[in-house]
Protein backbone atom coordinates (compact mmCIF):
# COMPACT_ATOMS: atom_id res chain seq x y z
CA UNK A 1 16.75 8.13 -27.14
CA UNK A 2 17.20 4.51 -25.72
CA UNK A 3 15.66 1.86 -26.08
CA UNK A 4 12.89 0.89 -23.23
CA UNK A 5 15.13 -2.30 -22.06
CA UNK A 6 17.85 -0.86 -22.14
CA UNK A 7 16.29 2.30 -20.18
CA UNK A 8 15.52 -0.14 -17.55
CA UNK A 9 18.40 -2.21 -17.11
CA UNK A 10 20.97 0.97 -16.72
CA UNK A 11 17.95 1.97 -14.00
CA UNK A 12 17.87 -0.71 -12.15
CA UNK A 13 21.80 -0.66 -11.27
CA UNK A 14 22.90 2.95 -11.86
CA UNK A 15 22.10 3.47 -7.80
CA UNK A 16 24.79 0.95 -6.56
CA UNK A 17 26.98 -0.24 -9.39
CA UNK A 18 27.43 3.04 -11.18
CA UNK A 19 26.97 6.48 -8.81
CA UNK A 20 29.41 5.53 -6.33
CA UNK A 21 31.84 4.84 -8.76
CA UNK A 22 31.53 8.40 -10.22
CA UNK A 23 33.71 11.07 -9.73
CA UNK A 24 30.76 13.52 -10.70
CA UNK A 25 27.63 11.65 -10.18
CA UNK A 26 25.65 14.79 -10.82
CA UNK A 27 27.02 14.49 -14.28
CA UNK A 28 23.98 11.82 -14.63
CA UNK A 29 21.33 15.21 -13.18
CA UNK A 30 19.85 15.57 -17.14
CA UNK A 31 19.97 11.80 -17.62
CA UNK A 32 17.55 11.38 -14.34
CA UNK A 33 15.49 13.86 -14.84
CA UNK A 34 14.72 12.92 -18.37
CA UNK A 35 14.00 9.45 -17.19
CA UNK A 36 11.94 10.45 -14.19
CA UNK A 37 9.61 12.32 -17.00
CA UNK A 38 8.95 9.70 -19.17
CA UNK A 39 6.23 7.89 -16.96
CA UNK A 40 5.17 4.36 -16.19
CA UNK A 41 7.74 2.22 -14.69
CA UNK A 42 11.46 4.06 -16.16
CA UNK A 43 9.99 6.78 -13.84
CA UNK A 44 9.97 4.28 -10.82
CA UNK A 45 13.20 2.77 -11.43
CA UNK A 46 14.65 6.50 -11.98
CA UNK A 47 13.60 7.42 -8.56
CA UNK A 48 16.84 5.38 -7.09
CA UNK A 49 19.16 7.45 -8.75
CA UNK A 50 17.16 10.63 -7.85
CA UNK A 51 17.04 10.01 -4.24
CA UNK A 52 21.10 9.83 -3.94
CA UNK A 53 21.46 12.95 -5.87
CA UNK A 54 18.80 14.67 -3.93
CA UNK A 55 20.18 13.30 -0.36
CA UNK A 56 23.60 13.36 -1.05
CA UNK A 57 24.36 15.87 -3.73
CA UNK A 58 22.05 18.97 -2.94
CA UNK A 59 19.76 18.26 -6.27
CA UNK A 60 16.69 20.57 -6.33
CA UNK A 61 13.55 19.10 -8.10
CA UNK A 62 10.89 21.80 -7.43
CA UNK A 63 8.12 19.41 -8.96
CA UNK A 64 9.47 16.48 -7.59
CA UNK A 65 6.44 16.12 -5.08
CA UNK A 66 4.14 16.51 -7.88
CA UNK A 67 5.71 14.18 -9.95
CA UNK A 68 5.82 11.42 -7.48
CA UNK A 69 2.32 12.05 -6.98
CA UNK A 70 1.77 11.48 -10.66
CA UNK A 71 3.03 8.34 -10.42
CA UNK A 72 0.12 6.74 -8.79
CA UNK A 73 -2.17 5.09 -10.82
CA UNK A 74 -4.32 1.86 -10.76
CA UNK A 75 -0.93 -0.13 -12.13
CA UNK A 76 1.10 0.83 -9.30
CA UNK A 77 0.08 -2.25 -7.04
CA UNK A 78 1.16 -4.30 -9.97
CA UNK A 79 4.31 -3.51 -11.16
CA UNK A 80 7.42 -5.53 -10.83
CA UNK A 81 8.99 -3.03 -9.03
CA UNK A 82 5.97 -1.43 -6.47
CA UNK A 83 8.24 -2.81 -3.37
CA UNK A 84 11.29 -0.66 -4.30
CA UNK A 85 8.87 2.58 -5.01
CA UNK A 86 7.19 2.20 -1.64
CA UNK A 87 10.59 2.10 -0.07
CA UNK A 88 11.73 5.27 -1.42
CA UNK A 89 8.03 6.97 -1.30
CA UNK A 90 8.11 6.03 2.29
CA UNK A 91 11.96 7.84 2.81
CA UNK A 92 10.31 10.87 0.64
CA UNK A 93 7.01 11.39 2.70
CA UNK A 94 9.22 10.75 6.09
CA UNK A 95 9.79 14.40 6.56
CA UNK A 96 7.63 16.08 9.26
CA UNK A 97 8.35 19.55 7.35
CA UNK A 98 6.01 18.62 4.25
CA UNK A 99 3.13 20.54 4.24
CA UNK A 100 -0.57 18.75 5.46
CA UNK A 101 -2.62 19.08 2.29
CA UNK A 102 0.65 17.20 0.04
CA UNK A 103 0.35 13.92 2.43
CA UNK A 104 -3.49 14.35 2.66
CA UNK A 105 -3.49 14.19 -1.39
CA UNK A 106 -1.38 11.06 -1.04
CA UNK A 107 -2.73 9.39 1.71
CA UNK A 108 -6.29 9.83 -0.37
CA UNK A 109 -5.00 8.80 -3.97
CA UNK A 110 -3.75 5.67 -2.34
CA UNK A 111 -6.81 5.25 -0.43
CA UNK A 112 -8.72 5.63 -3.94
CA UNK A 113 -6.45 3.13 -5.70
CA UNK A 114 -6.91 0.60 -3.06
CA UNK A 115 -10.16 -0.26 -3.98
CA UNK A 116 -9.23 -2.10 -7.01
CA UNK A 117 -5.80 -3.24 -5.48
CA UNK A 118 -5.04 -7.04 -4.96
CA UNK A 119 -4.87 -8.55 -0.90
CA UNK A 120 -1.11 -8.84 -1.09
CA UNK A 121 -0.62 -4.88 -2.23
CA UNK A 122 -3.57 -3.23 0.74
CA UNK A 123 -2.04 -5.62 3.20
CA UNK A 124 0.98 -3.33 2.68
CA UNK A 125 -0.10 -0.18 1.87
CA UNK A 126 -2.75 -0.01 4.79
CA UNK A 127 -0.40 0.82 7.41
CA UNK A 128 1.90 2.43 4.94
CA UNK A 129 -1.38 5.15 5.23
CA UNK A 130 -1.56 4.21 8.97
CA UNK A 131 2.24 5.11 8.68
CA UNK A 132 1.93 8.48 7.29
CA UNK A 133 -1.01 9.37 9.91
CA UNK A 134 1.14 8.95 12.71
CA UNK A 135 4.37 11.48 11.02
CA UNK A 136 1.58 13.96 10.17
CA UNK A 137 -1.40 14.36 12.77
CA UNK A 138 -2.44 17.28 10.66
CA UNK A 139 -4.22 14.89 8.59
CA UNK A 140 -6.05 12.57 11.03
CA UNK A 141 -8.99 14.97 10.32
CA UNK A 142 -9.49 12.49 7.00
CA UNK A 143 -10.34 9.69 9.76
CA UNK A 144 -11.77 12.21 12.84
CA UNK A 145 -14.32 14.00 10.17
CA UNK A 146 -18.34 12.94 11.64
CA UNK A 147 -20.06 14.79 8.25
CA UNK A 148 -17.41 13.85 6.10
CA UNK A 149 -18.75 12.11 2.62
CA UNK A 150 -19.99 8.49 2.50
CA UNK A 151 -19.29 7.96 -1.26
CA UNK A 152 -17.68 8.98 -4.42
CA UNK A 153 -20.62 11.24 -5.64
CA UNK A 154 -19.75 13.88 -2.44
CA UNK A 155 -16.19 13.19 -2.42
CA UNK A 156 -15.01 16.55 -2.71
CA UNK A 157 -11.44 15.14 -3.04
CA UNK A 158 -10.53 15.80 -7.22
CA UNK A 159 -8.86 12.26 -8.28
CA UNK A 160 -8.26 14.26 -11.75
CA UNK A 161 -5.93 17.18 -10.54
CA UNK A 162 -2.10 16.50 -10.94
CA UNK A 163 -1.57 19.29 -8.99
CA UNK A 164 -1.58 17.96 -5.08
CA UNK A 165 -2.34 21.33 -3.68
CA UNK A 166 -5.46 21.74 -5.99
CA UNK A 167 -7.50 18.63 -5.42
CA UNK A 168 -9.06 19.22 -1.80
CA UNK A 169 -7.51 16.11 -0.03
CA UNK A 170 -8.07 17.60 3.37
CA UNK A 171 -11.68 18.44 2.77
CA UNK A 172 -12.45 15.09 1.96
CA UNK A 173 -12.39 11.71 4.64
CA UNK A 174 -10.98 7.94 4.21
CA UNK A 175 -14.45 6.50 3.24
CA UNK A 176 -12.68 4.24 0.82
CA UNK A 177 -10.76 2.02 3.99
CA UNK A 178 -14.17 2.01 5.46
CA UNK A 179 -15.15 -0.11 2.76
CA UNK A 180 -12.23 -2.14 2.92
CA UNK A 181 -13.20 -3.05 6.13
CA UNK A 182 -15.72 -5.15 4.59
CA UNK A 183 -13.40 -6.66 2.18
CA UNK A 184 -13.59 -10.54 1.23
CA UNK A 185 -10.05 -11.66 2.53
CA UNK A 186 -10.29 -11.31 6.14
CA UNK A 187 -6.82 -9.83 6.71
CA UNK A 188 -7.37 -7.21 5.03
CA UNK A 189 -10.44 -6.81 6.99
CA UNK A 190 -9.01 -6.72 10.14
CA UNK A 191 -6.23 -4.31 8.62
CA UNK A 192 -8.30 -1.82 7.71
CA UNK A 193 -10.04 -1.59 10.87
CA UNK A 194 -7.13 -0.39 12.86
CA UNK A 195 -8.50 3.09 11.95
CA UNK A 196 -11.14 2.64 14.27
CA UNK A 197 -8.85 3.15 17.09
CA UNK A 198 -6.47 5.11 17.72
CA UNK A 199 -3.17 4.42 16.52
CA UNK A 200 -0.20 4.12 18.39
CA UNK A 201 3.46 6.31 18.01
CA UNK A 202 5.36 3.68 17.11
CA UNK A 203 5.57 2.81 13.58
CA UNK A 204 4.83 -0.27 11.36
CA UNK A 205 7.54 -1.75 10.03
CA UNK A 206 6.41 -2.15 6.79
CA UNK A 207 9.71 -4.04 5.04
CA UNK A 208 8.65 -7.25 5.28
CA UNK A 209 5.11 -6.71 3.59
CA UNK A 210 7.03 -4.88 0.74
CA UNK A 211 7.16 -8.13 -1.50
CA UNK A 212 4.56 -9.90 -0.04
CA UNK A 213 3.08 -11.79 -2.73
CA UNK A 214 -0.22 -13.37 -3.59
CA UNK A 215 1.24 -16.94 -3.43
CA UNK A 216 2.38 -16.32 0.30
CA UNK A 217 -0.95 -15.27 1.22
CA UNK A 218 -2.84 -18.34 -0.02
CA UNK A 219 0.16 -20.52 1.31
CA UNK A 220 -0.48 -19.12 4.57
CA UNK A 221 -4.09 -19.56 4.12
CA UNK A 222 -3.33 -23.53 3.45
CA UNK A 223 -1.38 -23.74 5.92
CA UNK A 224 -3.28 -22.55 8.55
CA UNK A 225 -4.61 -25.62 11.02
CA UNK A 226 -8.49 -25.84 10.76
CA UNK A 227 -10.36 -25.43 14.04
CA UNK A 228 -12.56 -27.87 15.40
CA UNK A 229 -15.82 -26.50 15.82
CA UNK A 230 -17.98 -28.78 18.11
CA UNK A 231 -21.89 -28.98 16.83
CA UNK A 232 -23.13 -31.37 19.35
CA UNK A 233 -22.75 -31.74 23.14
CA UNK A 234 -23.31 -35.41 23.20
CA UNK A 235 -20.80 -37.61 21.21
CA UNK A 236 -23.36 -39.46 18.73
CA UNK A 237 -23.80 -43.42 18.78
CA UNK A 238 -25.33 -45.37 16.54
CA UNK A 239 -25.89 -44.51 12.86
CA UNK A 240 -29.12 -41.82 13.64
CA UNK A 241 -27.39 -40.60 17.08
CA UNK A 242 -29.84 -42.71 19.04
CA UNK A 243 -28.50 -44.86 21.56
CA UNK A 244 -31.61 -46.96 21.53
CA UNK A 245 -32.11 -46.85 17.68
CA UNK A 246 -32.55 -50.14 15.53
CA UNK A 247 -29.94 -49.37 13.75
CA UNK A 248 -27.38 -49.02 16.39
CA UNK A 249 -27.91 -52.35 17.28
CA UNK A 250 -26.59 -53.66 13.72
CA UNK A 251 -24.41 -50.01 12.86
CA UNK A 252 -21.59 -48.24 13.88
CA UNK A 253 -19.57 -45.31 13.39
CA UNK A 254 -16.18 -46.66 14.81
């Protein structure tokens, strides 16, 4: 039992200043697992370590899909560390063998936390989804669907089940990015309303919006050089505009 600092610092380095200095890194199998079961963000961190046992060392996880899966809640766009689990959840879903209804369930969880998510986090994990649509065009019917549901009351997607298989992703449609399309910060706006078109085979490169962060955003937004908007088509003279006006006789603008 350690402590939950010390649980997190040994996490946060065990991928590259520890495993590849072991003779037996699956010697540290039990010590991952364990730490990939305790929830919240040890399981994020343990997911480094998991992925170099699991890509290099033959590891089998049977529930390691469901687990993963687990792992997204409301707090995930707010963690410290939500840029270095959507870096390994996007290696994990990269596979083109994984079964439709498993990225359906996560394309629509995501969806489903994204309407309480912050502009920095959707501006990232919108085409993260768009990402996923374009590895698996099993699941476009979530987008394609004319009769799908409108709002949470028909949703027949089950945001309760833990079990992917079991909570009717692929029955359901992306209603939720709809309404992001009407969402207050413009980029995210125009983000979401790439799923209007079609979407192209070539990939977002999505590293560079991993730890995008609410102060870039509004430093952007300052930054950004205001457009002059013209509201008259004569220049105005005079105080009231009128060239012949009292008052331009003893006024000016200049």
């Amino acid at each position: 039992q350690l402590p939950t600092g010390l649980y997190k610092k040994v996490l946060v380095i065990l991928h590259d200043s520890i495993l590849p200095y072991m003779n037996e890194p699956t010697l540290m199998i039990d010590f991952l697992t364990v730490a990939y079961g305790v929830g919240g963000a040890i399981s994020l961190l343990a997911l480094n370590g998991l992925f170099i046992l699991i890509h290099q060392h033959n590891l089998e996880y049977p529930d390691f899909y469901k687990k993963l899966y687990s792992l997204l809640d409301p707090s995930i766009y707010h963690v410290k560390y939500r840029a270095r689990f959507f870096h390994l959840a996007d290696l994990f879903l990269s596979s083109s063998h994984l079964p439709a209804y498993l990225v359906a369930a996560f394309i629509k969880r995501l969806s489903r936390l994204a309407l309480t998510a912050p502009p920095e986090a959707l501006l990232m994990v919108i085409p993260f989804i768009c990402n996923l649509f374009r590895r698996h065009p099993a699941c476009k019917v979530l987008v394609h669907r004319p009769n799908g549901p409108e709002d949470m009351s028909e949703d027949p997607y089950i945001m309760e089940e833990e079990e992917p298989s079991e909570s009717r992703a692929l029955e359901s449609s992306l209603w939720e990015i709809r309404s992001l399309q009407n969402h207050y910060h413009p980029d995210v706006a125009k983000a979401a309303a790439i799923l209007n078109q079609s979407l192209s085979e070539i990939e977002d490169d999505i590293s560079g919006l991993l730890e995008l962060s609410a102060y870039e955003l509004f430093d952007k937004e300052v930054k950004k050089k205001a457009v002059d908007v013209p509201l008259e088509f004569e220049q105005v003279r005079g105080l009231f505009g009128k060239k012949n006006d009292i008052f331009a006789e003893h006024f000016s603008l200049d």
